[in-house]
C-alpha atoms as a PDB file:
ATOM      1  CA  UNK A   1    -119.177 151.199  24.208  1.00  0.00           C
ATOM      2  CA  UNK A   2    -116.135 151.051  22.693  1.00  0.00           C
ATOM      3  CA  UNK A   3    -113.170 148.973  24.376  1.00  0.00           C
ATOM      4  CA  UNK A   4    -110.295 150.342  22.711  1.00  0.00           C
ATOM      5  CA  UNK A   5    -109.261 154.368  23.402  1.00  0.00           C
ATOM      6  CA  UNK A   6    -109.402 156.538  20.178  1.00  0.00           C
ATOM      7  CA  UNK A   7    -106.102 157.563  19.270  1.00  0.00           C
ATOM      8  CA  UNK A   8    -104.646 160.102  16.466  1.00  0.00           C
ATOM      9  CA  UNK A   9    -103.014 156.631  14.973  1.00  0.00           C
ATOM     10  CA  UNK A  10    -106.482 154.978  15.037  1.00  0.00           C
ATOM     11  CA  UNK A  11    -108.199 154.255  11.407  1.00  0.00           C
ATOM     12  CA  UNK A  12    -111.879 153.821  11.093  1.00  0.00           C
ATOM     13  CA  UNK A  13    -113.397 151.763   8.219  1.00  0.00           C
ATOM     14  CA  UNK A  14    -116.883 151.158   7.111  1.00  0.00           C
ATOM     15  CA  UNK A  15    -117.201 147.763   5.572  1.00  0.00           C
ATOM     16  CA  UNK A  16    -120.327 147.093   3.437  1.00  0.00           C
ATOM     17  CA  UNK A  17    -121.834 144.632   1.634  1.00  0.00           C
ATOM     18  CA  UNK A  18    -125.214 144.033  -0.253  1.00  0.00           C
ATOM     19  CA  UNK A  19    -127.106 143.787   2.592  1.00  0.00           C
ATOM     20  CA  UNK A  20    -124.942 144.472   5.622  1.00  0.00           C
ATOM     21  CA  UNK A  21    -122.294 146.640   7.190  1.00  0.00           C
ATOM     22  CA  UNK A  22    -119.630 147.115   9.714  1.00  0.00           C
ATOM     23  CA  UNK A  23    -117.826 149.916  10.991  1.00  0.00           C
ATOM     24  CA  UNK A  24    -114.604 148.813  12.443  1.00  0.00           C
ATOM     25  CA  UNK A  25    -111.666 150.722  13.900  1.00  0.00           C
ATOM     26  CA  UNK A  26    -108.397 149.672  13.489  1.00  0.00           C
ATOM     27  CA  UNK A  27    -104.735 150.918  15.008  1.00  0.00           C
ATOM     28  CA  UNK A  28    -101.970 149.250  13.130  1.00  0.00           C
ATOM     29  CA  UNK A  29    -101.694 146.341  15.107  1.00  0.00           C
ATOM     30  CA  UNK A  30    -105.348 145.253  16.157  1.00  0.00           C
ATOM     31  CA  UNK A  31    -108.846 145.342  14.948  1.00  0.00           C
ATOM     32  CA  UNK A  32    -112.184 146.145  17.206  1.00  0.00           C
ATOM     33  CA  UNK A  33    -115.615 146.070  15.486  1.00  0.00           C
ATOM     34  CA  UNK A  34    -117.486 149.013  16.539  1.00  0.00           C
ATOM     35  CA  UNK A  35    -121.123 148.500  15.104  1.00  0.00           C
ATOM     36  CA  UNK A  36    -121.835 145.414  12.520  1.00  0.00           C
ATOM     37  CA  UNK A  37    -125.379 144.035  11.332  1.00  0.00           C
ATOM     38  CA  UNK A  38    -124.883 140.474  11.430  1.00  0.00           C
ATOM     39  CA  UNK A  39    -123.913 141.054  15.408  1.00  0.00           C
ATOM     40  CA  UNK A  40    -127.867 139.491  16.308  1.00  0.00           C
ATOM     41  CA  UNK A  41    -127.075 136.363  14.475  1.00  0.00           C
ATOM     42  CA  UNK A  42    -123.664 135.814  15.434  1.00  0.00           C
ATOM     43  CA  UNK A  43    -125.065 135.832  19.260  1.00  0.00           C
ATOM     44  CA  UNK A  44    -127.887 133.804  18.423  1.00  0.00           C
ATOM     45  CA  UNK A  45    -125.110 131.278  16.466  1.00  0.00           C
ATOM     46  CA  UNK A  46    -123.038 131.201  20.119  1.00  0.00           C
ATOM     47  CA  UNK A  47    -120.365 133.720  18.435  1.00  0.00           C
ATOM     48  CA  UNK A  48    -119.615 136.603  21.471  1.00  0.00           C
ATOM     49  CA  UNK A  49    -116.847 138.459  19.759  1.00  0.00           C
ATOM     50  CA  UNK A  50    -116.236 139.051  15.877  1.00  0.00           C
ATOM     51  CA  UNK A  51    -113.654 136.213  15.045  1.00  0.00           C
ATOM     52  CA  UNK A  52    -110.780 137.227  12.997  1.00  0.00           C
ATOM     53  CA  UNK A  53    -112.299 135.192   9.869  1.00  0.00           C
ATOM     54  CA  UNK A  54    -115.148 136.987   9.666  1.00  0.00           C
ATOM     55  CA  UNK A  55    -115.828 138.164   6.099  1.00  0.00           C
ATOM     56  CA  UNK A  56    -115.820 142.173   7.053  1.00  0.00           C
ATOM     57  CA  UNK A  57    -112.528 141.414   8.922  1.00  0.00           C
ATOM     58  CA  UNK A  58    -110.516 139.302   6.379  1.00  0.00           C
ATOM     59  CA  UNK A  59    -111.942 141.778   3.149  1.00  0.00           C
ATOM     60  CA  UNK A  60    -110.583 145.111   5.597  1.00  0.00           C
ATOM     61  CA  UNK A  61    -107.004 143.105   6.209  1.00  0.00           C
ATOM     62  CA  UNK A  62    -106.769 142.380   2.440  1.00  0.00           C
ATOM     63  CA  UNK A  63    -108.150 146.067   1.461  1.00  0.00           C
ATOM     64  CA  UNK A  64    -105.511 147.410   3.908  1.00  0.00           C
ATOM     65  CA  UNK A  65    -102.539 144.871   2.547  1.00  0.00           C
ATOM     66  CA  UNK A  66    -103.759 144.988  -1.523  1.00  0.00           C
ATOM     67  CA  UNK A  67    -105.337 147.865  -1.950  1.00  0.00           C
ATOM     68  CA  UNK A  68    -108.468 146.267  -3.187  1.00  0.00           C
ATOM     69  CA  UNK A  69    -111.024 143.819  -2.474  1.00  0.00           C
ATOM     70  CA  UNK A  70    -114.627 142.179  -2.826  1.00  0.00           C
ATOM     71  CA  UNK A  71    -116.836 144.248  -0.307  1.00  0.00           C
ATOM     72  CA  UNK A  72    -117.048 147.979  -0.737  1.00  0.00           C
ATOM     73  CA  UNK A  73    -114.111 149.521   2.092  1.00  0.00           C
ATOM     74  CA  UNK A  74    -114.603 153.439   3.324  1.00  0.00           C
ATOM     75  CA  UNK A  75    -112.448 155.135   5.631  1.00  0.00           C
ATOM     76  CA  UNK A  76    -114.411 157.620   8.151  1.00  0.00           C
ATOM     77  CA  UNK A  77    -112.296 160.487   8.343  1.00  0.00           C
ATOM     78  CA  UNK A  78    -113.466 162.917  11.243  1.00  0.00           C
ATOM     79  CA  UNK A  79    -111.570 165.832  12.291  1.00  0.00           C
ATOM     80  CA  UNK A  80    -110.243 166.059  15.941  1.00  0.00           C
END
């Protein structure tokens, strides 16, 4: 379930690597991940919530500052 309230202003991403991915909305000020792959080992690792160095996290800030990046960066665009 998702924490944060979807709003107009809300973005959502999909964040992929090789062999992983993370969908992850984001509302100008904040970040919340929605669904992610690596969620099962981060648990197992003692890691509750995605930390804000985690390598979807940091590649969607510097996709969203730059313009580009390493990991392959989608926007989900649904219509309300």
């Amino acid at each position: 379930m998702i924490d944060m309230m979807i709003t107009t202003t809300m973005r959502i991403f999909r964040v992929s690597s090789r062999n992983s991915f993370a969908i992850i909305a984001y509302n100008g000020s904040s970040y919340k991940v929605i669904e992610c792959t690596n969620m099962e080992k981060c648990r197992m690792a003692g890691i509750v919530n995605c930390p804000p160095f985690c390598e979807k996290i940091s590649e969607l800030k510097k996709f969203l500052r730059f313009g580009k990046c390493r990991l392959k960066v989608e926007e989900i665009t649904q219509d309300f």
